[in-house]
PDB file of N, CA and C in Angstrom:
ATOM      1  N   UNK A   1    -114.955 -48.912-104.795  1.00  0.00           N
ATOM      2  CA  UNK A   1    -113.631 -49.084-104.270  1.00  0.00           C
ATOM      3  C   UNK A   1    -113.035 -47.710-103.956  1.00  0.00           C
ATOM      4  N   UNK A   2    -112.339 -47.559-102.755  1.00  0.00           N
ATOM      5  CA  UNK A   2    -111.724 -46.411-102.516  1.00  0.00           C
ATOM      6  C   UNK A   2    -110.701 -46.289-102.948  1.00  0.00           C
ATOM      7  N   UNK A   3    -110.006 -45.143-103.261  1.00  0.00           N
ATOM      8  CA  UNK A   3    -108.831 -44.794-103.864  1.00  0.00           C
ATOM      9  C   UNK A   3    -108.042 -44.359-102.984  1.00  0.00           C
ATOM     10  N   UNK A   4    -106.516 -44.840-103.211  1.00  0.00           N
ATOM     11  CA  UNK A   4    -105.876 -43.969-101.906  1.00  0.00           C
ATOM     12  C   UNK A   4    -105.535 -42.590-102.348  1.00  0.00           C
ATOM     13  N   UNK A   5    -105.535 -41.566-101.599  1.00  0.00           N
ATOM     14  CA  UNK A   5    -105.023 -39.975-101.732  1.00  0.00           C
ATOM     15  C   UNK A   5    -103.764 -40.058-101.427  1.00  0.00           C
ATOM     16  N   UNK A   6    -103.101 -38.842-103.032  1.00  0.00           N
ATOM     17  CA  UNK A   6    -101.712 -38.850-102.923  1.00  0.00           C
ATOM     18  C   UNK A   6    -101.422 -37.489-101.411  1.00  0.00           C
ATOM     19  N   UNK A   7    -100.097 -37.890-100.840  1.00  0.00           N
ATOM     20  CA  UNK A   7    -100.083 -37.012 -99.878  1.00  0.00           C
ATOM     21  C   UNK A   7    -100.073 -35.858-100.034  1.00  0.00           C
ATOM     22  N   UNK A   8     -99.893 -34.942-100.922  1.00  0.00           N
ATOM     23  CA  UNK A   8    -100.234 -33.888-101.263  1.00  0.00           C
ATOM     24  C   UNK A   8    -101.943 -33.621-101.597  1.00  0.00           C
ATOM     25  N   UNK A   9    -102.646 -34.263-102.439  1.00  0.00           N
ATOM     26  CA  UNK A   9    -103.699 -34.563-101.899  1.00  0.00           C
ATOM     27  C   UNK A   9    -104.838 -33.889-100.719  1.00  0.00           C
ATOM     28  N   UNK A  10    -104.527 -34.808 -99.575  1.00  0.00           N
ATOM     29  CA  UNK A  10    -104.490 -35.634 -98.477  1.00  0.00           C
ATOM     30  C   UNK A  10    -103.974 -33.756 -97.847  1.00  0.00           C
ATOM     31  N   UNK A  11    -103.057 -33.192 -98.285  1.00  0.00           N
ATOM     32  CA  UNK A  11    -102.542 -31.878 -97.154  1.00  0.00           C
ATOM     33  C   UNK A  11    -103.356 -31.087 -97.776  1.00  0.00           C
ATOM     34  N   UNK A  12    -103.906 -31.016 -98.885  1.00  0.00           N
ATOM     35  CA  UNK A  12    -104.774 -29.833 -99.615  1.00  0.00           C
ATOM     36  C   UNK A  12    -105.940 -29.977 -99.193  1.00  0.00           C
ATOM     37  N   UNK A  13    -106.305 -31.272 -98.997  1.00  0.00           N
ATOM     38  CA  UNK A  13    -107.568 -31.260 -98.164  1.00  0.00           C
ATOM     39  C   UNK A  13    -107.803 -30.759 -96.818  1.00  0.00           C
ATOM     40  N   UNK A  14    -107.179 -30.998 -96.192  1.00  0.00           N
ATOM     41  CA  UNK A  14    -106.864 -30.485 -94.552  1.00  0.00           C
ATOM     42  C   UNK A  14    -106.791 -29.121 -94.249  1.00  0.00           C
ATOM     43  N   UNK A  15    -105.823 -28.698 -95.536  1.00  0.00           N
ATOM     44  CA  UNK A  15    -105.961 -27.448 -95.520  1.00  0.00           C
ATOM     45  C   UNK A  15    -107.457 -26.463 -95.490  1.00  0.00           C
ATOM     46  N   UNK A  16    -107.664 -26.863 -96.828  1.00  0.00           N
ATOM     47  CA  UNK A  16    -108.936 -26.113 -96.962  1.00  0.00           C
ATOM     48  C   UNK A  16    -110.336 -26.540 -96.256  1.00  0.00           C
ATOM     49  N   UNK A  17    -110.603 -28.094 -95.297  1.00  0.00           N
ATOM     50  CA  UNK A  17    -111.253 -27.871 -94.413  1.00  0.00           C
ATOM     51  C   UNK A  17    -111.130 -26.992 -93.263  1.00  0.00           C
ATOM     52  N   UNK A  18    -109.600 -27.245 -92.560  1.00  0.00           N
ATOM     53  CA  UNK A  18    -109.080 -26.121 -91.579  1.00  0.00           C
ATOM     54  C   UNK A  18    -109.207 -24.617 -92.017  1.00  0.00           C
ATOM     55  N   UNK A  19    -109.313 -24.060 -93.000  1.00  0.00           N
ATOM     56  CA  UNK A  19    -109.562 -22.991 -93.384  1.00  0.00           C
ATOM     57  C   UNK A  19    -110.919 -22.334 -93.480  1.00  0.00           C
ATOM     58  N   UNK A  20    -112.030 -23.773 -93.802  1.00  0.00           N
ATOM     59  CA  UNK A  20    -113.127 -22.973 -93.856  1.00  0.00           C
ATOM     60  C   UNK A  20    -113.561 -22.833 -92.498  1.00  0.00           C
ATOM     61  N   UNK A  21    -113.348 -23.760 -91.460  1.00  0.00           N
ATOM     62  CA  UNK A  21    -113.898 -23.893 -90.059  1.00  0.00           C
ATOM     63  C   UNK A  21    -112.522 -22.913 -89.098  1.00  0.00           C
ATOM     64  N   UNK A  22    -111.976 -21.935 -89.737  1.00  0.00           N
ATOM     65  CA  UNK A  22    -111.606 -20.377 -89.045  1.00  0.00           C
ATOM     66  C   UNK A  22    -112.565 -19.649 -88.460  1.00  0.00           C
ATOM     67  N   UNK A  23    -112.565 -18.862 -88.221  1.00  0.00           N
ATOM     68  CA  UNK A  23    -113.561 -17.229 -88.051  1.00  0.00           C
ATOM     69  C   UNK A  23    -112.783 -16.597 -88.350  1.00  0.00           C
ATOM     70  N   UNK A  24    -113.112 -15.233 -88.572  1.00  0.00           N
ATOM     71  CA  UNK A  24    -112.961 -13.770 -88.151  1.00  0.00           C
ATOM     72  C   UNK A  24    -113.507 -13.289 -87.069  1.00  0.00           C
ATOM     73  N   UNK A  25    -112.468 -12.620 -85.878  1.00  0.00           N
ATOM     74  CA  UNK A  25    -113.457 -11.767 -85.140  1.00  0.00           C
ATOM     75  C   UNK A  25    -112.932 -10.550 -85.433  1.00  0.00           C
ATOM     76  N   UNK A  26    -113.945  -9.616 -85.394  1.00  0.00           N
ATOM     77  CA  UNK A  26    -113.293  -8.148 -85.124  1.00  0.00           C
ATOM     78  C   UNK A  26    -113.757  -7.376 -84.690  1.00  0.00           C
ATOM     79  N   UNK A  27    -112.684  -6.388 -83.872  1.00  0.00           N
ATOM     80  CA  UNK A  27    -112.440  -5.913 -82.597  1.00  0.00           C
ATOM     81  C   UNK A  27    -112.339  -4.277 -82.442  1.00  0.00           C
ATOM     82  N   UNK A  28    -113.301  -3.730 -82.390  1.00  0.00           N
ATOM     83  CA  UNK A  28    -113.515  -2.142 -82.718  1.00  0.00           C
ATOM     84  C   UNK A  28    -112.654  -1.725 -81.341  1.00  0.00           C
ATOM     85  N   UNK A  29    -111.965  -0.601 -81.209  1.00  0.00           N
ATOM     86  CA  UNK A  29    -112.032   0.353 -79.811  1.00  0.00           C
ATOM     87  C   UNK A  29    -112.347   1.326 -79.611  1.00  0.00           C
ATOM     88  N   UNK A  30    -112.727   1.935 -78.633  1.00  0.00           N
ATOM     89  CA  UNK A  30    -113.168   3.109 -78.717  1.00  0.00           C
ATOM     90  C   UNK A  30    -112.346   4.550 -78.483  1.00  0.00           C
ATOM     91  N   UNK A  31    -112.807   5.272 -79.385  1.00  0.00           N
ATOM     92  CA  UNK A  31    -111.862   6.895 -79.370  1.00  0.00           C
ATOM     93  C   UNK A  31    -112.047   7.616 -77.893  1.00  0.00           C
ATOM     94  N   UNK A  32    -112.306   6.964 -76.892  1.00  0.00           N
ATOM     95  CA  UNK A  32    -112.262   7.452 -75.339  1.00  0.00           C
ATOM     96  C   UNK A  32    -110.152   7.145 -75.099  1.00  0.00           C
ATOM     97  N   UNK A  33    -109.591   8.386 -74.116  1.00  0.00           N
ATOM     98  CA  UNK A  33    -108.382   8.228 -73.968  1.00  0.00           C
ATOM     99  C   UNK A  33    -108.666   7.926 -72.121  1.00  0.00           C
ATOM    100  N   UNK A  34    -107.384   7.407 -72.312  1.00  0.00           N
ATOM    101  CA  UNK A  34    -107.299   7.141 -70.788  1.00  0.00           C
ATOM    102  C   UNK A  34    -105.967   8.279 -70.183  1.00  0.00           C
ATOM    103  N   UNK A  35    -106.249   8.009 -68.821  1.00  0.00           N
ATOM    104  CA  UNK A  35    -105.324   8.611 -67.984  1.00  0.00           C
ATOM    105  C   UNK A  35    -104.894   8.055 -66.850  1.00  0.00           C
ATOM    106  N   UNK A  36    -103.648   7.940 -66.969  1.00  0.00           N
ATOM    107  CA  UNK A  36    -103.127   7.734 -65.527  1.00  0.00           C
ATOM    108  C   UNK A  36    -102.674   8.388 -64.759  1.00  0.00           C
ATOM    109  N   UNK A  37    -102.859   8.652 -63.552  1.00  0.00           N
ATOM    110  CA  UNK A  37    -102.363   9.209 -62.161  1.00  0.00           C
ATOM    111  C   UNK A  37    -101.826   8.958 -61.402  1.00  0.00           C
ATOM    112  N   UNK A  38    -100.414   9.234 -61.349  1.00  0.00           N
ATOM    113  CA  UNK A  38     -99.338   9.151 -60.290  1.00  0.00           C
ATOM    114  C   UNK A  38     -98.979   9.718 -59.348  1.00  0.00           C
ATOM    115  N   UNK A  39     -99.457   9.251 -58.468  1.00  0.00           N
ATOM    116  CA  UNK A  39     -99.136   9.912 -56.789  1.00  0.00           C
ATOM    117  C   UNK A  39     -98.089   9.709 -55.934  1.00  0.00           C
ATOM    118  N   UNK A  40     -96.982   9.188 -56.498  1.00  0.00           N
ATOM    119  CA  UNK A  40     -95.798   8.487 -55.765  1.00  0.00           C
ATOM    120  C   UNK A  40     -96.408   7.614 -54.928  1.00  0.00           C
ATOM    121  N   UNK A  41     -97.237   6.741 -54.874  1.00  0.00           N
ATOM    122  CA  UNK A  41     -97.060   6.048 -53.820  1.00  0.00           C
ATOM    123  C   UNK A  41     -97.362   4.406 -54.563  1.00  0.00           C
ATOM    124  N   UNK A  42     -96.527   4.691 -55.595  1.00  0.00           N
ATOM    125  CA  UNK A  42     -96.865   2.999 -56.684  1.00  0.00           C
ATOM    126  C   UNK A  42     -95.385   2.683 -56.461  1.00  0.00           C
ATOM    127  N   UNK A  43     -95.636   1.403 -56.358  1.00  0.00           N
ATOM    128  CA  UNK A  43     -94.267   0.577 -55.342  1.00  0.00           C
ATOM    129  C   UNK A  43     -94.100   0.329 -54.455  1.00  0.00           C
ATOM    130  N   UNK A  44     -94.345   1.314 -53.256  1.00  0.00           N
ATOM    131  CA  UNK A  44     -94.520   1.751 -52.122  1.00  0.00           C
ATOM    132  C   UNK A  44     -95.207   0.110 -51.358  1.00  0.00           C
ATOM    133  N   UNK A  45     -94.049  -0.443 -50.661  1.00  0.00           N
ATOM    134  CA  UNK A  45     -94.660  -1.478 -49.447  1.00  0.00           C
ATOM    135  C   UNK A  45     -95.270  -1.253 -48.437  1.00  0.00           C
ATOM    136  N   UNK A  46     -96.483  -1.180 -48.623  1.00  0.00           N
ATOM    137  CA  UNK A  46     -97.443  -1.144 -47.022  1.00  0.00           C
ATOM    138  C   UNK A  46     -98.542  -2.011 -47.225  1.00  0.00           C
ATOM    139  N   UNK A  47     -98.932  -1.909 -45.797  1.00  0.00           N
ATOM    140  CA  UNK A  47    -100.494  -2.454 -45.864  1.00  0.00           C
ATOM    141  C   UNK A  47    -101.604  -1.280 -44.889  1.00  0.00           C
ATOM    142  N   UNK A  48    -102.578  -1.581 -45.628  1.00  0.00           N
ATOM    143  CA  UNK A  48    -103.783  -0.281 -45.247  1.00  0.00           C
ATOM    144  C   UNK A  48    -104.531  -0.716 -44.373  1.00  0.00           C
ATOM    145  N   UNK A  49    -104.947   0.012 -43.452  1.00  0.00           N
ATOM    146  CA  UNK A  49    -106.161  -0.104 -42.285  1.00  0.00           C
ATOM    147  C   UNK A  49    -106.559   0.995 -42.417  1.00  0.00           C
ATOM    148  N   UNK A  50    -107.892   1.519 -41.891  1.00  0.00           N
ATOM    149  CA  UNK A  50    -108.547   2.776 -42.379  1.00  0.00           C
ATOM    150  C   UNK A  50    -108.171   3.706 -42.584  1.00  0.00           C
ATOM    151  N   UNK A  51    -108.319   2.959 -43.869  1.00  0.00           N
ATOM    152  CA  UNK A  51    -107.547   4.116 -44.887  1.00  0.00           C
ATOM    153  C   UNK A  51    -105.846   4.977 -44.757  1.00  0.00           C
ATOM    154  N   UNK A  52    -104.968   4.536 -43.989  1.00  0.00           N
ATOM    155  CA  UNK A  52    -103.887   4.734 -43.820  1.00  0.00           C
ATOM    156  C   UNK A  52    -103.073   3.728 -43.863  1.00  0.00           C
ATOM    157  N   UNK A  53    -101.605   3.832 -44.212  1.00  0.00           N
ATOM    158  CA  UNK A  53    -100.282   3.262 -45.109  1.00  0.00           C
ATOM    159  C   UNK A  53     -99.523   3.292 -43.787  1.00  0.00           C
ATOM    160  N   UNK A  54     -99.361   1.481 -43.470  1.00  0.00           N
ATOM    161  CA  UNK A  54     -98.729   0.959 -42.654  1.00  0.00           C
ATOM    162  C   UNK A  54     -97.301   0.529 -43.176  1.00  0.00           C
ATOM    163  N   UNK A  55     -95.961   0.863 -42.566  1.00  0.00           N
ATOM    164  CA  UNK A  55     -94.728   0.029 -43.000  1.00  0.00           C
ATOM    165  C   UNK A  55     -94.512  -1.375 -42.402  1.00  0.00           C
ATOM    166  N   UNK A  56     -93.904  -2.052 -42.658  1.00  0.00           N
ATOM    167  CA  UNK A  56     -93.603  -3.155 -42.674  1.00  0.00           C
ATOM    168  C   UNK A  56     -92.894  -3.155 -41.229  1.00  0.00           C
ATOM    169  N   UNK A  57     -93.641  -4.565 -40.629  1.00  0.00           N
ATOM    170  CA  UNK A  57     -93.087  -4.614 -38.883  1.00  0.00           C
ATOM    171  C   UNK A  57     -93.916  -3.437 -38.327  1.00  0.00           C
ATOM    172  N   UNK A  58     -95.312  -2.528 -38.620  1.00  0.00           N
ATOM    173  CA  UNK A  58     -95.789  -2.255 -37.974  1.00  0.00           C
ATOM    174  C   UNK A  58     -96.705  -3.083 -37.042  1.00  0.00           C
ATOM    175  N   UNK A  59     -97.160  -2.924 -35.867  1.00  0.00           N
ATOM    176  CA  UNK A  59     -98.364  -3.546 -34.959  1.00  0.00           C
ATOM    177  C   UNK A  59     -99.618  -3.055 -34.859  1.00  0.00           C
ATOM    178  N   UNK A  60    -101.198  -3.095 -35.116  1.00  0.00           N
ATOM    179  CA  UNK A  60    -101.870  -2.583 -34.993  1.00  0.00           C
ATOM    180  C   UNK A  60    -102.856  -3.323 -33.375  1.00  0.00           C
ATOM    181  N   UNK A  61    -103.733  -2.557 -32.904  1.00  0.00           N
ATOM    182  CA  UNK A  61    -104.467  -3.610 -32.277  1.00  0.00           C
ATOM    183  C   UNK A  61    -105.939  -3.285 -32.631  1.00  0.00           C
ATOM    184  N   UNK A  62    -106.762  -4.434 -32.535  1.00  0.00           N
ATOM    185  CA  UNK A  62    -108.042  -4.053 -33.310  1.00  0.00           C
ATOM    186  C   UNK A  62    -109.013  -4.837 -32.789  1.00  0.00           C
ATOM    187  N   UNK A  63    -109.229  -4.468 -31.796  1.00  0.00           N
ATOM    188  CA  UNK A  63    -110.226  -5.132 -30.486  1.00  0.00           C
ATOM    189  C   UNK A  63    -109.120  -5.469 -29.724  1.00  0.00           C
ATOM    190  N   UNK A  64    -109.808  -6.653 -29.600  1.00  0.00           N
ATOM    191  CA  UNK A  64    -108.499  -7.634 -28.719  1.00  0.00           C
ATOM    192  C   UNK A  64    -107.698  -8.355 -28.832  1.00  0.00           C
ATOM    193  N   UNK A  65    -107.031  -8.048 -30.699  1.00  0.00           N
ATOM    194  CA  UNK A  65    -106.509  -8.794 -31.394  1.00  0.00           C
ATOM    195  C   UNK A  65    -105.108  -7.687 -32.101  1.00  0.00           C
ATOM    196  N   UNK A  66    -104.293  -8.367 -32.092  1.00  0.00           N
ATOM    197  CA  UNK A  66    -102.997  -7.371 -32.562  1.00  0.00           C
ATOM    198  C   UNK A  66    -102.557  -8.067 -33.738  1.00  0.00           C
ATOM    199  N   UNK A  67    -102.286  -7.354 -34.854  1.00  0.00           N
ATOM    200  CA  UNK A  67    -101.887  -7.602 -36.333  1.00  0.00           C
ATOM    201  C   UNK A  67    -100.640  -6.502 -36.339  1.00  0.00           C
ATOM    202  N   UNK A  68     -99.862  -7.680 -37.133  1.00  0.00           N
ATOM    203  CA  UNK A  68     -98.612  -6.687 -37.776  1.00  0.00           C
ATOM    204  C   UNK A  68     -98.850  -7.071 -39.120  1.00  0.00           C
ATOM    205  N   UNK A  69     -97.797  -6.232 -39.651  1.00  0.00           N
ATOM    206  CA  UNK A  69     -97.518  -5.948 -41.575  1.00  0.00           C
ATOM    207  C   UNK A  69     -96.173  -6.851 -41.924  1.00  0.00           C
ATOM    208  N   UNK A  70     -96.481  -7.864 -42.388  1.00  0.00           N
ATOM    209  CA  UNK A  70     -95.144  -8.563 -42.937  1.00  0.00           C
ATOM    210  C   UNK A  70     -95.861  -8.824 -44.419  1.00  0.00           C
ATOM    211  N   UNK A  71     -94.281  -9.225 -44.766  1.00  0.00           N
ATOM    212  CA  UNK A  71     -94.243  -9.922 -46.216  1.00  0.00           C
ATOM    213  C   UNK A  71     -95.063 -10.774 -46.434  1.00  0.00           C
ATOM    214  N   UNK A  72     -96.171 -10.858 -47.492  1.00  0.00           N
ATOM    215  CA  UNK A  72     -97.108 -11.815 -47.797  1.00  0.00           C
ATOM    216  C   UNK A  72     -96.389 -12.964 -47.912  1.00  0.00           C
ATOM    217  N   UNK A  73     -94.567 -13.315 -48.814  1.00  0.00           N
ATOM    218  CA  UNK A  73     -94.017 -13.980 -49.553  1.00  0.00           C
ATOM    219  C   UNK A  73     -93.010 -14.199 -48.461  1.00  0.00           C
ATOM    220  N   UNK A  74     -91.919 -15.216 -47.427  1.00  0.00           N
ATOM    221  CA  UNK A  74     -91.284 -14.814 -47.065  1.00  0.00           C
ATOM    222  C   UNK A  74     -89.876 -15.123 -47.979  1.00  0.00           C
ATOM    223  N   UNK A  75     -90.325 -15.501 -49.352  1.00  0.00           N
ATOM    224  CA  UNK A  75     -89.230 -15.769 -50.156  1.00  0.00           C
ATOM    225  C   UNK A  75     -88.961 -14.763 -50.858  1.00  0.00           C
ATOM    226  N   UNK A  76     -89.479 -13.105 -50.728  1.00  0.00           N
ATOM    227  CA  UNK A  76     -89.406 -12.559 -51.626  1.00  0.00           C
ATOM    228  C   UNK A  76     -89.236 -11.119 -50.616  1.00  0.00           C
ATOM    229  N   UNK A  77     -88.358 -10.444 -50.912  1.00  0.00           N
ATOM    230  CA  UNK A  77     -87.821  -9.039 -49.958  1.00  0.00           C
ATOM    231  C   UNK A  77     -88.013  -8.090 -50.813  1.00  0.00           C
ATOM    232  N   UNK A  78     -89.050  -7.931 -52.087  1.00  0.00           N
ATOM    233  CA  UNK A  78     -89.988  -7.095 -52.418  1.00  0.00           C
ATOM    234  C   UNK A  78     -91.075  -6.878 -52.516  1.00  0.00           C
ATOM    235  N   UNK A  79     -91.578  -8.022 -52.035  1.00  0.00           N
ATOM    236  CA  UNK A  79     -93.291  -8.093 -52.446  1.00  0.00           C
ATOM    237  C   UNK A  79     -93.840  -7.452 -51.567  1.00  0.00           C
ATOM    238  N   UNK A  80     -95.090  -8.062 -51.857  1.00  0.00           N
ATOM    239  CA  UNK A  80     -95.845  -7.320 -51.201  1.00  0.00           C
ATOM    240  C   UNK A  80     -96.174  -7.292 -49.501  1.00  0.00           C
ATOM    241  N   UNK A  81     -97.199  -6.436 -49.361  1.00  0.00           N
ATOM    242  CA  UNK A  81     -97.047  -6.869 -47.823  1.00  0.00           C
ATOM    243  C   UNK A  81     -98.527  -7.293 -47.211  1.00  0.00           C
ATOM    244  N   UNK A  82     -98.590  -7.584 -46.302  1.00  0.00           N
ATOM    245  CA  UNK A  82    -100.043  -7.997 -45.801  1.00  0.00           C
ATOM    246  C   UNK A  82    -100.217  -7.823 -44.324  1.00  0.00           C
ATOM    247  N   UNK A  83    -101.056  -7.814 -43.852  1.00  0.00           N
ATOM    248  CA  UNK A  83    -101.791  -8.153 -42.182  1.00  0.00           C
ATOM    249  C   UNK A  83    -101.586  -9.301 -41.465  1.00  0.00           C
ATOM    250  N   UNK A  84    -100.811  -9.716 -40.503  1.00  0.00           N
ATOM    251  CA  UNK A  84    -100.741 -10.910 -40.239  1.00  0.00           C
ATOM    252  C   UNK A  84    -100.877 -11.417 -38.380  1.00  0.00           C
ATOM    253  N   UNK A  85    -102.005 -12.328 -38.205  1.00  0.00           N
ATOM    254  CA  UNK A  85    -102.193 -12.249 -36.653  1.00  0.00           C
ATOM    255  C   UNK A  85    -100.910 -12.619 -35.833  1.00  0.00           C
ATOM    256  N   UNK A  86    -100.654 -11.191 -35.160  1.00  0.00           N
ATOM    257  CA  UNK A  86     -99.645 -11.482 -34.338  1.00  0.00           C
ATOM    258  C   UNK A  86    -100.011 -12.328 -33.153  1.00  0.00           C
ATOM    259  N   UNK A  87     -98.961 -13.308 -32.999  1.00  0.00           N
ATOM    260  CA  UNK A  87     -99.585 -14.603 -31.735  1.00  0.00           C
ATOM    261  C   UNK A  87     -98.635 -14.003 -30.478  1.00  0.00           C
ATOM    262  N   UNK A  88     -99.627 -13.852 -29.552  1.00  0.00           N
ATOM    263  CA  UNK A  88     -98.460 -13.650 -28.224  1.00  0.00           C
ATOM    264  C   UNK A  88     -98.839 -14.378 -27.487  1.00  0.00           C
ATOM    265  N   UNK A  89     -97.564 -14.474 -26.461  1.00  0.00           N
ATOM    266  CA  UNK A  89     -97.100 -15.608 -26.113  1.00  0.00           C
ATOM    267  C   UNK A  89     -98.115 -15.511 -24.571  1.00  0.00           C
ATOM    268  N   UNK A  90     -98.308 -16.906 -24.104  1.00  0.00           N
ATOM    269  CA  UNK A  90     -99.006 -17.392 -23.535  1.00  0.00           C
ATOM    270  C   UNK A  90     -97.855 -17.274 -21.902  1.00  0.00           C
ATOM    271  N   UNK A  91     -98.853 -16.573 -20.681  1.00  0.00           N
ATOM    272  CA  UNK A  91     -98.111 -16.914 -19.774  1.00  0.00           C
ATOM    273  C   UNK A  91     -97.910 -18.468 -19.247  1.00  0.00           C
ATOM    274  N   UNK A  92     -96.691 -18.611 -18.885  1.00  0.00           N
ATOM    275  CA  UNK A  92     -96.490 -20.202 -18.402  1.00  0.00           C
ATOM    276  C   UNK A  92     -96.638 -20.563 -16.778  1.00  0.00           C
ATOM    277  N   UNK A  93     -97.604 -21.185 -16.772  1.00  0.00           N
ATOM    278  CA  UNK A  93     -98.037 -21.728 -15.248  1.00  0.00           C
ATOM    279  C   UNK A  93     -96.606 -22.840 -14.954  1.00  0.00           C
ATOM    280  N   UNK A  94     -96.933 -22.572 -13.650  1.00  0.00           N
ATOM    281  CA  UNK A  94     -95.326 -23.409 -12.901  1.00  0.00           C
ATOM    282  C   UNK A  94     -95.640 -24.107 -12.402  1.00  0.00           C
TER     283      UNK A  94
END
């Protein structure tokens, strides 16, 4: 016949199964230092084409295709910026 467990019991048990099925991990680092380098140009909104820093509402052309630099986000008037195919407009036959 089974016995019922008082609830205290019943939490001491739980406990100490949950306790044995823990780990330890541990996590060495290493005595290497880091460095960072600041060039003023962190923050800075542009977008890059070889290797040069485009502002925003610039036009590039790149074959036979023209890209400007807008806001990746247009909900956001800090983010970032990106490449985006500029569409021009189609002459209209009459």
């Amino acid at each position: 016949m089974i016995k019922p467990l008082s609830v205290w019991a019943a939490m001491a048990l739980t406990a100490s199964v949950h306790a044995a099925s823990m780990q330890t991990n541990t996590v060495s680092t290493s005595n290497q230092h880091n460095t960072l380098l600041m060039d003023g140009n962190l923050g800075k909104r542009v977008c890059y084409y070889d290797d040069k820093a485009y502002s925003e509402g610039s036009v590039l052309q790149i074959g036979a295709v023209y890209m400007i630099c807008q806001r990746a986000n247009d909900f956001e008037t800090n983010g970032p910026l990106k490449w985006v195919l500029l569409q021009q407009e189609q002459p209209k036959t009459p």
